[in-house]
C-alpha atoms as a PDB file:
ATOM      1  CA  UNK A   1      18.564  -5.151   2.334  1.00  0.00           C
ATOM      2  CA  UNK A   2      16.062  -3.140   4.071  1.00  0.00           C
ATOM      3  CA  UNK A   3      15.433   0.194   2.410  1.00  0.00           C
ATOM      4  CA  UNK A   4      12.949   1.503   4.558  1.00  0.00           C
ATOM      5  CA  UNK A   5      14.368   0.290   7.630  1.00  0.00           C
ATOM      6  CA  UNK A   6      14.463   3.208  10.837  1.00  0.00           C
ATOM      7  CA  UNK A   7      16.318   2.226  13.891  1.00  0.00           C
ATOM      8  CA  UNK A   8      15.896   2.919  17.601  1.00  0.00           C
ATOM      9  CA  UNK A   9      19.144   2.604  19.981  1.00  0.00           C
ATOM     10  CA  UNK A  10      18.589   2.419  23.409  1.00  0.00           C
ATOM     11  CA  UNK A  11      22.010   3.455  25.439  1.00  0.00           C
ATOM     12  CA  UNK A  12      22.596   3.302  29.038  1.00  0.00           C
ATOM     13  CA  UNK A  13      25.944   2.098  30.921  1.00  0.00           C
ATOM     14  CA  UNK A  14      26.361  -0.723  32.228  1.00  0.00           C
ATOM     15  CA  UNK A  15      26.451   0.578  35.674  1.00  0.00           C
ATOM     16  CA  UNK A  16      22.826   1.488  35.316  1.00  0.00           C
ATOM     17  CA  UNK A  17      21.932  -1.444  33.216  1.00  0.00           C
ATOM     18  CA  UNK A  18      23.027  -3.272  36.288  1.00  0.00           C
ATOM     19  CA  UNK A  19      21.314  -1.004  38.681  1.00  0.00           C
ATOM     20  CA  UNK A  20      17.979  -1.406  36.683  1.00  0.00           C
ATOM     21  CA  UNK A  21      18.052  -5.062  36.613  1.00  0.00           C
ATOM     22  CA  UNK A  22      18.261  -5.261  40.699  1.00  0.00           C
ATOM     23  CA  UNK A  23      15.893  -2.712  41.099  1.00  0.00           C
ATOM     24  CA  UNK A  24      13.109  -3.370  38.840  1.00  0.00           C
ATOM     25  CA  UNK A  25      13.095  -7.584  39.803  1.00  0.00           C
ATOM     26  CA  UNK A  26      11.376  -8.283  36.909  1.00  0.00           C
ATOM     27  CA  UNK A  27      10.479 -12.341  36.415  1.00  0.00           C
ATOM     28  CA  UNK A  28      11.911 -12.141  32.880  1.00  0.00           C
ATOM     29  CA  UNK A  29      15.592 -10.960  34.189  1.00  0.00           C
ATOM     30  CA  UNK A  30      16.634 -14.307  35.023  1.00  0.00           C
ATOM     31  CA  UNK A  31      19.441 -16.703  33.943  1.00  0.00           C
ATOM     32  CA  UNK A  32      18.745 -20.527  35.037  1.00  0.00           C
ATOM     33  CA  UNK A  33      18.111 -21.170  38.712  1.00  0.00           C
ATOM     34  CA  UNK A  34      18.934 -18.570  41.144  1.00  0.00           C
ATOM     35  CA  UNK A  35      19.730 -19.950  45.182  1.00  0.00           C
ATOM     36  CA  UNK A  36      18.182 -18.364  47.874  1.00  0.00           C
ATOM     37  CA  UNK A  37      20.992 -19.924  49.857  1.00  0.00           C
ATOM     38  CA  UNK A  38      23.324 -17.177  49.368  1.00  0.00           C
ATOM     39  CA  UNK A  39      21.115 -14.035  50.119  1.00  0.00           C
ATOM     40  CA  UNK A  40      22.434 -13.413  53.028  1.00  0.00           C
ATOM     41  CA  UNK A  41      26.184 -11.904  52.915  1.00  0.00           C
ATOM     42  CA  UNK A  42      28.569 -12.622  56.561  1.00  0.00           C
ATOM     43  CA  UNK A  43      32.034 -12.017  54.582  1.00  0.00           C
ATOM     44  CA  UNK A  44      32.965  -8.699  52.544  1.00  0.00           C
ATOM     45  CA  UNK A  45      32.914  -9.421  49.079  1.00  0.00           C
ATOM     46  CA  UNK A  46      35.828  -7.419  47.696  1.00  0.00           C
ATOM     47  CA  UNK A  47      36.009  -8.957  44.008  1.00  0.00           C
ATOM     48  CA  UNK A  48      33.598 -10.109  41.289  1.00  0.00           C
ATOM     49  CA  UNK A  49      35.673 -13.374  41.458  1.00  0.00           C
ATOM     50  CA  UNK A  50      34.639 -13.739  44.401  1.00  0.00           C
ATOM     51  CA  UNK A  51      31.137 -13.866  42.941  1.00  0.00           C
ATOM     52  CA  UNK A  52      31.657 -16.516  40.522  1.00  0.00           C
ATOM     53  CA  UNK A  53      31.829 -13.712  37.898  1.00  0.00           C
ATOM     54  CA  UNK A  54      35.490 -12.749  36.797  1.00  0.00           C
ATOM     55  CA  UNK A  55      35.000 -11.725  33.443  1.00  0.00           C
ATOM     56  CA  UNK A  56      32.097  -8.986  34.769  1.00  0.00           C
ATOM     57  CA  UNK A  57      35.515  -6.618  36.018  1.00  0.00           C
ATOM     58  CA  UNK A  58      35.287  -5.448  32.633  1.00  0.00           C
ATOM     59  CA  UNK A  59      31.705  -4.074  32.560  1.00  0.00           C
ATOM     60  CA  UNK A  60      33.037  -1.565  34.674  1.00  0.00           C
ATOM     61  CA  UNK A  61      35.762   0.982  35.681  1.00  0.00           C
ATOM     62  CA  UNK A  62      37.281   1.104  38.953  1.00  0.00           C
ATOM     63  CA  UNK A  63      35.012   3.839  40.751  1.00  0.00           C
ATOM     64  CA  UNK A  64      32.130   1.871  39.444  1.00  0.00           C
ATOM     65  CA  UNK A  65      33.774  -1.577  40.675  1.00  0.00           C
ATOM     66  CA  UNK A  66      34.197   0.044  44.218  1.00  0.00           C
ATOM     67  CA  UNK A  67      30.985   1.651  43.995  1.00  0.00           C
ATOM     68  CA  UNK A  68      28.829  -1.605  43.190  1.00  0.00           C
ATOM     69  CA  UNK A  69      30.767  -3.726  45.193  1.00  0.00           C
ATOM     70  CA  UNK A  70      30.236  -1.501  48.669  1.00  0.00           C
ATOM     71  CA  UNK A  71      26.489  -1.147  47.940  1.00  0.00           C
ATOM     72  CA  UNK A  72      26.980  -5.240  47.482  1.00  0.00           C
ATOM     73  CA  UNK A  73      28.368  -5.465  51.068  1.00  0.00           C
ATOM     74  CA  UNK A  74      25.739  -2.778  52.758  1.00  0.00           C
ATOM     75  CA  UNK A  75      23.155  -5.200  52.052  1.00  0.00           C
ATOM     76  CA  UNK A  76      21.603  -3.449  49.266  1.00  0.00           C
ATOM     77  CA  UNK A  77      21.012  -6.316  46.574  1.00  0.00           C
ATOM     78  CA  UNK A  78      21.090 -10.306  47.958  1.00  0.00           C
ATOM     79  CA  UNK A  79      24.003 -12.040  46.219  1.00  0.00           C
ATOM     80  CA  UNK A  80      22.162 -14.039  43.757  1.00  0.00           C
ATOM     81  CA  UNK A  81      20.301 -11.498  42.590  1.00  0.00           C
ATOM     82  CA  UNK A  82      23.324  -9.420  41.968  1.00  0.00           C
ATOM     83  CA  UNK A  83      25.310 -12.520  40.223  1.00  0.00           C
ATOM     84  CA  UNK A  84      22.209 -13.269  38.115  1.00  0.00           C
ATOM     85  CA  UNK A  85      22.031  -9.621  37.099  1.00  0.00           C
ATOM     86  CA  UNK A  86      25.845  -9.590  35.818  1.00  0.00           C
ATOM     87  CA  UNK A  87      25.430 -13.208  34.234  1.00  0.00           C
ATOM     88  CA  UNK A  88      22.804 -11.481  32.321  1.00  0.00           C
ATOM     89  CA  UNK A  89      24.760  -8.472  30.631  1.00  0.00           C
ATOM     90  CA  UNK A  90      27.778 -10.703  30.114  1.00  0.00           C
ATOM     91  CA  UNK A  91      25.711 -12.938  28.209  1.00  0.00           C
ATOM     92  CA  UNK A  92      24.376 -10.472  26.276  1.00  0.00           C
ATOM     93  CA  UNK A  93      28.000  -9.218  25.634  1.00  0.00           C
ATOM     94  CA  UNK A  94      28.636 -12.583  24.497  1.00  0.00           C
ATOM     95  CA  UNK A  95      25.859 -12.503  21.447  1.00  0.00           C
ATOM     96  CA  UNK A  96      25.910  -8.756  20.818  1.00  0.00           C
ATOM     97  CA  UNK A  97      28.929  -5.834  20.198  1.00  0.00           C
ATOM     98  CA  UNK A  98      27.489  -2.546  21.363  1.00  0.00           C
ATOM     99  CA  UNK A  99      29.780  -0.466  20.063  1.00  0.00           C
ATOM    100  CA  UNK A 100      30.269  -2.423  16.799  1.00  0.00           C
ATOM    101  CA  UNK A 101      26.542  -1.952  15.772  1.00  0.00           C
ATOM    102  CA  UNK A 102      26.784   1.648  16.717  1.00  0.00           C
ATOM    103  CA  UNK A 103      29.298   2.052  14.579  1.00  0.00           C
ATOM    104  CA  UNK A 104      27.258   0.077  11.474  1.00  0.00           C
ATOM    105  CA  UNK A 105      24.380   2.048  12.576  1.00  0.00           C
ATOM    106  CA  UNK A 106      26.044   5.535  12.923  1.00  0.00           C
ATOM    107  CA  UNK A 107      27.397   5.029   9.188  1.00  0.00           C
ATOM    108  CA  UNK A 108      23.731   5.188   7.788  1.00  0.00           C
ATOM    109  CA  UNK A 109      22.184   8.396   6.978  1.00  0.00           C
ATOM    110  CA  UNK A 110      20.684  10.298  10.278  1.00  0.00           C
ATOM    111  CA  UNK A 111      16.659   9.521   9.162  1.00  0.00           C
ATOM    112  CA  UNK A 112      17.888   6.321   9.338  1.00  0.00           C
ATOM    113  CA  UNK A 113      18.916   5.738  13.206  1.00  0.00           C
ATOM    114  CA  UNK A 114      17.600   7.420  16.454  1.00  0.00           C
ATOM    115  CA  UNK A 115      20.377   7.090  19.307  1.00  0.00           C
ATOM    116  CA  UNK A 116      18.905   7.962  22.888  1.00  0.00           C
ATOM    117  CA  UNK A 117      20.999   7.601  25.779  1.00  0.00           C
ATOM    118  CA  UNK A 118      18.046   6.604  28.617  1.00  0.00           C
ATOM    119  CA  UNK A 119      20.223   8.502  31.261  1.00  0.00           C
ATOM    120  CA  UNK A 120      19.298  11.528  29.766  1.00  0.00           C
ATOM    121  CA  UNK A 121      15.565  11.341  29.524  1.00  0.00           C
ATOM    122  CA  UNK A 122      12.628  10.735  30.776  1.00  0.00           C
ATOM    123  CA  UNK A 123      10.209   7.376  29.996  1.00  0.00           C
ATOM    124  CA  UNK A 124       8.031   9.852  28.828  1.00  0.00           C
ATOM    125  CA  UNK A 125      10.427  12.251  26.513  1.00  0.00           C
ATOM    126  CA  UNK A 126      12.689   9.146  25.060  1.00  0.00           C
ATOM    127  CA  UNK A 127       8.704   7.849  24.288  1.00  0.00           C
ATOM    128  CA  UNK A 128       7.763  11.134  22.196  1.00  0.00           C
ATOM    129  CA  UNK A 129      11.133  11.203  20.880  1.00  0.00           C
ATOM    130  CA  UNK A 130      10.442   7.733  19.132  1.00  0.00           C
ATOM    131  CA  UNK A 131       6.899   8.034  18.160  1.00  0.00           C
ATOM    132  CA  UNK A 132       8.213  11.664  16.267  1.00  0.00           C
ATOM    133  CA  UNK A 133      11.167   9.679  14.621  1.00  0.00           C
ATOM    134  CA  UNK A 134       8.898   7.454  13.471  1.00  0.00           C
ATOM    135  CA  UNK A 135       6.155   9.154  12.433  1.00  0.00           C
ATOM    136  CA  UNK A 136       5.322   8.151   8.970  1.00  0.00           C
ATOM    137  CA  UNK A 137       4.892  12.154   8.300  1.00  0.00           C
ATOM    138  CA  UNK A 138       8.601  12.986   8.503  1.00  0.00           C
ATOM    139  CA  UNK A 139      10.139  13.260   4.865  1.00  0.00           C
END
């Protein structure tokens, strides 16, 4: 349906799509109202249940799970910034398979699709590596 169609995947983990999200507190990473109540943490939190957010133990494997959920309870990230974080990749899980449009996408010929995983690179090198992909020059 689209013949001259080029595609651009942006990759990353969700461990540091997470990690972005807290530390970049951008305005648009937000999903409904967020309470200020809850910033401040007095008991451990030892589960995402815990959080309100059960089904966000599958974003991640158990290293990462004990991992997020210590820098959690050292006071790194305030609670509802965390939770509003998660909400927002499992929502996007929700609307959109990952791995199933990779594997559409990976079936098309290699001019067609650009995968970059962003833990690799640099803003600047993932940046030239899109402009050159598509670059009207290339045959």
């Amino acid at each position: 349906m689209l013949p001259k169609a080029q595609f651009v995947v942006l990759e990353a983990p969700n461990r540091v799509r997470l990690e972005r999200f807290l530390i970049r507190n951008d305005s648009f990473d937000r999903i409904g109202q967020s309470s200020s109540a809850d910033n401040k943490n007095e008991n451990k939190i030892s589960s995402f249940a815990q959080l309100g957010v059960p089904e966000a133990v599958n974003l991640f494997s158990p290293e990462e799970r004990t991992e997020i959920l210590t820098q959690l309870n050292q006071g790194h990230y305030s609670l509802s910034d965390f939770r509003d974080r998660l909400k927002i990749i499992l929502e996007e899980q929700k609307n959109y398979d990952p791995l199933a449009a990779r594997s559409v996408l990976e079936a098309l010929p290699s001019t067609k699709t650009l995968f970059i995983d962003t833990t690799l690179d640099t803003p600047e090198s993932i940046s030239q590596k899109v402009m050159s992909f598509l670059s009207p020059i290339r045959l």
